[in-house]
N, C-alpha and C. Protein backbone atom coordinates (compact mmCIF):
# COMPACT_ATOMS: atom_id res chain seq x y z
N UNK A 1 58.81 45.87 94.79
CA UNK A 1 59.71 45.19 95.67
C UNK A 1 60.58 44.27 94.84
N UNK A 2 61.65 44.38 95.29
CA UNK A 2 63.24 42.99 94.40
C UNK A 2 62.99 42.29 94.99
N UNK A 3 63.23 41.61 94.17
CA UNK A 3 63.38 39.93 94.56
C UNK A 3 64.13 39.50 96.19
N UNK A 4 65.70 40.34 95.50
CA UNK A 4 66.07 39.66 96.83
C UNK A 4 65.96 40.71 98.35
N UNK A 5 64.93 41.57 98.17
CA UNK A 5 64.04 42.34 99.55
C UNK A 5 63.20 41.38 100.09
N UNK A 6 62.04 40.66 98.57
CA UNK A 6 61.29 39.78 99.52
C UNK A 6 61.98 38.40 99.94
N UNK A 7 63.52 37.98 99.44
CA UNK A 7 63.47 36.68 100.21
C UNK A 7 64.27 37.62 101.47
N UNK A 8 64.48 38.23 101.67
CA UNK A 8 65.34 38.52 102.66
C UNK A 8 64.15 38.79 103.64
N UNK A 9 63.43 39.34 103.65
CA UNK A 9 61.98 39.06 104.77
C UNK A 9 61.61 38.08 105.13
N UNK A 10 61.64 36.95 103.89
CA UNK A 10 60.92 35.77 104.36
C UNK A 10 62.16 34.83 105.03
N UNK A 11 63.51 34.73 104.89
CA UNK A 11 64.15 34.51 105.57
C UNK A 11 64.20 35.20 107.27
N UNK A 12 63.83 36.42 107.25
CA UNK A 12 63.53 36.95 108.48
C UNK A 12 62.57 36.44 109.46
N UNK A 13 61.33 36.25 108.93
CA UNK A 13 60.02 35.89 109.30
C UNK A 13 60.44 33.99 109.97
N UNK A 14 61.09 33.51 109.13
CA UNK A 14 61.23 31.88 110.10
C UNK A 14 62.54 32.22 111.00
N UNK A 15 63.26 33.13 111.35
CA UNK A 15 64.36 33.17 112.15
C UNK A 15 63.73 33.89 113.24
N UNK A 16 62.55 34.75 112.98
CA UNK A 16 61.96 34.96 114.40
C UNK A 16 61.13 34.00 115.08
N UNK A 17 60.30 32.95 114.12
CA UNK A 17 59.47 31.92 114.54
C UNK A 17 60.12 30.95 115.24
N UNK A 18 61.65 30.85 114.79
CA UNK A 18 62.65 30.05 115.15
C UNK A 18 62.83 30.38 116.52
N UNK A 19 63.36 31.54 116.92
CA UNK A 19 63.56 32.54 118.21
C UNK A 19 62.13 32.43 119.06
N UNK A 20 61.03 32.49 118.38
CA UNK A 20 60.09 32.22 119.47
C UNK A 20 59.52 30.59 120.09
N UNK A 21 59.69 29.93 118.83
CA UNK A 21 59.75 28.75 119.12
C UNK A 21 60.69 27.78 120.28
N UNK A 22 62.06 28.64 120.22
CA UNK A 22 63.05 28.18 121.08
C UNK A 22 62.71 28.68 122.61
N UNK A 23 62.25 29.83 122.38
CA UNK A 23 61.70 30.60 123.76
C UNK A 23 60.94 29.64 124.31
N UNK A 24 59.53 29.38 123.82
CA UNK A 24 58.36 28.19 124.34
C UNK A 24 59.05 26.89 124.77
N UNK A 25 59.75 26.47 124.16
CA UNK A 25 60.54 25.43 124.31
C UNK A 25 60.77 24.99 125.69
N UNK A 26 61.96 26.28 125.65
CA UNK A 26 62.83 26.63 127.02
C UNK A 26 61.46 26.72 128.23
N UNK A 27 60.82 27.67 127.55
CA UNK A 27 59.75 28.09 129.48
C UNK A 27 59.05 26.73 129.73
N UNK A 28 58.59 25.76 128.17
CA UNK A 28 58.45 24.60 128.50
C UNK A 28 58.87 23.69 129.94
N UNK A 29 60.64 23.60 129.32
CA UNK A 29 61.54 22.93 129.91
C UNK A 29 60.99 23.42 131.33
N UNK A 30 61.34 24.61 131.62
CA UNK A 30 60.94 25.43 133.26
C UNK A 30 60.13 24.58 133.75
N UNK A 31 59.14 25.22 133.01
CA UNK A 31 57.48 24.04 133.69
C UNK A 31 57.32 22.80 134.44
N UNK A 32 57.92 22.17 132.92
CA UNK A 32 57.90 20.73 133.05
C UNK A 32 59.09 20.27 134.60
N UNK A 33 59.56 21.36 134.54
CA UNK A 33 60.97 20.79 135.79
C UNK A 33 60.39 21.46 137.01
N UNK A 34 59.38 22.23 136.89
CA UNK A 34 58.88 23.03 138.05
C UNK A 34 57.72 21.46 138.62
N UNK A 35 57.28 21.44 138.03
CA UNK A 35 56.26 20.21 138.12
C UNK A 35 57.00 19.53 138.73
N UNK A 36 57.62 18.85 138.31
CA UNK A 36 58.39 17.42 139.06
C UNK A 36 58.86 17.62 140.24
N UNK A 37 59.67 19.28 140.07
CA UNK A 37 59.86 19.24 141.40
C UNK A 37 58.39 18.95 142.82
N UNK A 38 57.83 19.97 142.36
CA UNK A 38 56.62 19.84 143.06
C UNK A 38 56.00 18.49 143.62
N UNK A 39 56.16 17.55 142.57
CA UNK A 39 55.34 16.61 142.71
C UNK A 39 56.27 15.72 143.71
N UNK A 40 57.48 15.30 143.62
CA UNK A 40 58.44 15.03 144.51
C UNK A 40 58.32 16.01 146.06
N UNK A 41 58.22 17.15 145.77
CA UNK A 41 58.30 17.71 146.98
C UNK A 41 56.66 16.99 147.32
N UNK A 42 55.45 17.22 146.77
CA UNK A 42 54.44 16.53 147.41
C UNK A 42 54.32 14.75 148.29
N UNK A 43 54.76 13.96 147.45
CA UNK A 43 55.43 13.11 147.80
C UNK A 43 56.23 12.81 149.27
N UNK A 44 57.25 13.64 149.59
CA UNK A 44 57.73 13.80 150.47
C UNK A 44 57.10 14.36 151.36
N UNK A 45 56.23 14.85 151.81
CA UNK A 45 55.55 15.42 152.55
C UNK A 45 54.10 14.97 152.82
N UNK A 46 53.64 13.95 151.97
CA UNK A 46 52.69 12.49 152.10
C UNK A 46 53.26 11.94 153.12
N UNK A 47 54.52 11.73 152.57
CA UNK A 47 54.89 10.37 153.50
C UNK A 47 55.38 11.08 155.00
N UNK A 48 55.88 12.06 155.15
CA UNK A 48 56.26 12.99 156.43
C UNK A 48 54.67 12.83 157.02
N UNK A 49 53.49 13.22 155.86
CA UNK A 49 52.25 13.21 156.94
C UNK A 49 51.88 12.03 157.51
N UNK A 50 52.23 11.06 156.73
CA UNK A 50 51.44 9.43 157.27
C UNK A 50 52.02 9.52 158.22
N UNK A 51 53.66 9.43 158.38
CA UNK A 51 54.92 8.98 159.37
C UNK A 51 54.06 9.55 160.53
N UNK A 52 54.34 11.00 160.61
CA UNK A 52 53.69 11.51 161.99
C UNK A 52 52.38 10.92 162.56
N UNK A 53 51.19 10.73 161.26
CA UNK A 53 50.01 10.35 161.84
C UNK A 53 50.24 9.13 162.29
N UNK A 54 50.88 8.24 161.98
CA UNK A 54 51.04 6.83 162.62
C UNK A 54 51.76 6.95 163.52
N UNK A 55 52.79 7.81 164.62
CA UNK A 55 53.49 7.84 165.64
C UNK A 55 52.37 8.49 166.66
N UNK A 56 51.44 8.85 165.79
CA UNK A 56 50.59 10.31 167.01
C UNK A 56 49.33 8.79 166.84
N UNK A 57 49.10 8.25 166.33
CA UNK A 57 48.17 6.88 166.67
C UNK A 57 48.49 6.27 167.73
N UNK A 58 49.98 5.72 167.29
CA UNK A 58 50.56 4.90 168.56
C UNK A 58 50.49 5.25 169.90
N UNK A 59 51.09 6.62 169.89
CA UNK A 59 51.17 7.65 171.72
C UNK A 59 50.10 7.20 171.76
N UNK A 60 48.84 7.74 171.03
CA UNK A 60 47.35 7.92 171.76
C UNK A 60 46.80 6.29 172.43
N UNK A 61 47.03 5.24 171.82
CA UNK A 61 47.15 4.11 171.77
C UNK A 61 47.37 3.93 173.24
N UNK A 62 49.20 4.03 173.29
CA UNK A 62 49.73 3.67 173.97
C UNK A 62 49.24 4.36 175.60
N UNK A 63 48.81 5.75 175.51
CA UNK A 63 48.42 6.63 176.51
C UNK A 63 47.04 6.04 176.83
N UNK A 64 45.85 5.83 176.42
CA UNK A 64 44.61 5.60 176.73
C UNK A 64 44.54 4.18 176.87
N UNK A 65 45.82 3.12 176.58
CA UNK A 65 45.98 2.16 177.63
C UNK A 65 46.62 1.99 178.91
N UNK A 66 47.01 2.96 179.08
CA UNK A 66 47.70 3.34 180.16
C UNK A 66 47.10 3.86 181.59
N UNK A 67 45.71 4.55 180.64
CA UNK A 67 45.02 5.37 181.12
C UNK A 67 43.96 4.21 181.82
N UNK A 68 43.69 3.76 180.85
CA UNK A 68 42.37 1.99 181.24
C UNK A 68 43.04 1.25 182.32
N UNK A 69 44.48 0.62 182.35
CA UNK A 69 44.69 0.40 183.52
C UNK A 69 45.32 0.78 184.64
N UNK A 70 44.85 2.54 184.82
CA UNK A 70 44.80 2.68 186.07
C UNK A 70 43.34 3.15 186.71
N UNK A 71 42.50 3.21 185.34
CA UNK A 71 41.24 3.25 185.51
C UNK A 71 40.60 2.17 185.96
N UNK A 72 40.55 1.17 185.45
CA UNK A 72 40.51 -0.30 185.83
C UNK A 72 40.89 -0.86 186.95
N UNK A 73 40.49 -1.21 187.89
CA UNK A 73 40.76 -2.04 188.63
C UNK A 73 40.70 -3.35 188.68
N UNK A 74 41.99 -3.86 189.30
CA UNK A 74 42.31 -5.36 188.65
C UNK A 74 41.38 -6.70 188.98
N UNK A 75 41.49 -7.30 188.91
CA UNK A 75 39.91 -8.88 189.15
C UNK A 75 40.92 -8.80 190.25
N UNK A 76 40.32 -9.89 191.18
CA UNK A 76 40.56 -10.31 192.80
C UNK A 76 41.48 -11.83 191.81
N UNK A 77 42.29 -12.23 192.92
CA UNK A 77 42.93 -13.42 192.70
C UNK A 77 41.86 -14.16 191.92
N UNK A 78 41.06 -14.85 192.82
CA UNK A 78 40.07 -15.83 192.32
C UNK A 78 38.53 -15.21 192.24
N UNK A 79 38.06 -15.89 191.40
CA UNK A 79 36.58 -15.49 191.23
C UNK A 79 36.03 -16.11 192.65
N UNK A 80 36.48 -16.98 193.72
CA UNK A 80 35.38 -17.32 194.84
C UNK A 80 35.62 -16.21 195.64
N UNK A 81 36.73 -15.43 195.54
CA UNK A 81 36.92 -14.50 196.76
C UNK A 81 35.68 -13.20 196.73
N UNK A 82 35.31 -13.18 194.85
CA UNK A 82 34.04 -12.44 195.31
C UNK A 82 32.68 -12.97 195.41
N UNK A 83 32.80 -14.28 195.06
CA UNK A 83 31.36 -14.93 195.56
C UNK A 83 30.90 -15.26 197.06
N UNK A 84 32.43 -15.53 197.62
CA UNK A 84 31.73 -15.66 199.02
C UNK A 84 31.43 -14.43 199.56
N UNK A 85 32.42 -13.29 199.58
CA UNK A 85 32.04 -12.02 200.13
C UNK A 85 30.71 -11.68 200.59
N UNK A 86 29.97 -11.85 199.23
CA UNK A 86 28.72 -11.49 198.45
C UNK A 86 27.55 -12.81 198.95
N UNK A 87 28.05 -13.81 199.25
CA UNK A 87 27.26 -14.94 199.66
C UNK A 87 26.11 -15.12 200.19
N UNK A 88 26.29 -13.97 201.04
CA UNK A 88 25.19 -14.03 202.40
C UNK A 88 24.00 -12.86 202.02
N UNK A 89 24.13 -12.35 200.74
CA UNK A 89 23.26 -11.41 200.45
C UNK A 89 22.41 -12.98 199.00
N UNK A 90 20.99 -12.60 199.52
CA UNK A 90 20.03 -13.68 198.17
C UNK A 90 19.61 -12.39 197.51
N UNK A 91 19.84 -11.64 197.05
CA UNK A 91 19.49 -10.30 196.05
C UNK A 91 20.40 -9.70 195.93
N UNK A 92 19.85 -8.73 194.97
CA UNK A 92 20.92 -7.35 195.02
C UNK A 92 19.81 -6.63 195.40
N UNK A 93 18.35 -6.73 195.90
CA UNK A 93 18.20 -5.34 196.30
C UNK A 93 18.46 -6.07 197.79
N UNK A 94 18.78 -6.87 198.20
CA UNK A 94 19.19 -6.96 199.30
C UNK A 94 20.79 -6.29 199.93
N UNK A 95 21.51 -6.51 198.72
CA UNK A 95 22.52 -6.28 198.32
C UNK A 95 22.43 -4.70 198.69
N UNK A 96 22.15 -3.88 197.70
CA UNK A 96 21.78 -2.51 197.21
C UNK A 96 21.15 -2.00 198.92
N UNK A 97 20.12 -2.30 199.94
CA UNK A 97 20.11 -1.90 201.09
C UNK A 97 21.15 -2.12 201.81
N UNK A 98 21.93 -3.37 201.83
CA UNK A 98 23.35 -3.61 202.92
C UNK A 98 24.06 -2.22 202.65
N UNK A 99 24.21 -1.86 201.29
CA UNK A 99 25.38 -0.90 200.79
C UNK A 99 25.11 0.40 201.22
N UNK A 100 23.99 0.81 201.26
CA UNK A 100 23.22 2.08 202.01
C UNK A 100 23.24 2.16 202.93
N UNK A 101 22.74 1.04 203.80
CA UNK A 101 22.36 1.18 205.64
C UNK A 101 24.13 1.20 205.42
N UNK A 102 25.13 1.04 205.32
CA UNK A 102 26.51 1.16 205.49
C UNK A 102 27.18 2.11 205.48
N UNK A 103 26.64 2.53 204.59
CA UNK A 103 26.74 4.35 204.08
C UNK A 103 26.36 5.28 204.68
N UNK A 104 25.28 5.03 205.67
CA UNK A 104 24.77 6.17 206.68
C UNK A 104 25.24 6.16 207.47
């Protein structure tokens, strides 16, 4: 082999390492920009999930108080209006028979 056969190979040999090196590089670059996107797109879609879960808190919130007071029935004006009612009964199982014999 001449001399200048083998530098002309070995000049060959770093212009392909060069070429592949630039390749890795580049799909690098891809990657690295595929990532970010991703991670931004994840991001955005955290916060889309909280947003919703905290509006779907509130409704439920807002609905199952809504729900309590019409479930609820409201206190009487004053607390004597149900003590006297109730006055003339000295028990509740006295109480508890008035409400029965009433019922039949």
């Amino acid at each position: 082999m001449s001399v200048t056969a083998a530098t002309a190979s070995t000049d060959a040999v770093p212009a392909q390492v060069s070429e592949v090196l630039e390749e890795f590089n580049a799909r690098f670059d891809i990657i690295a920009d595929e990532l970010a996107s991703m991670k931004d797109m994840m991001l955005k879609l955290q916060s889309f999930t909280m947003e919703v879960n905290k509006t779907l808190m509130e409704e439920r919130v807002r609905v199952l108080s809504s729900m309590t007071d019409m479930a609820m029935p409201r206190p009487p004006a004053s607390a004597s209006e149900d003590t006297t009612q109730f006055a003339e009964f000295a028990s509740a199982s006295e109480l508890e028979s008035s409400l029965y014999a009433s019922s039949n």
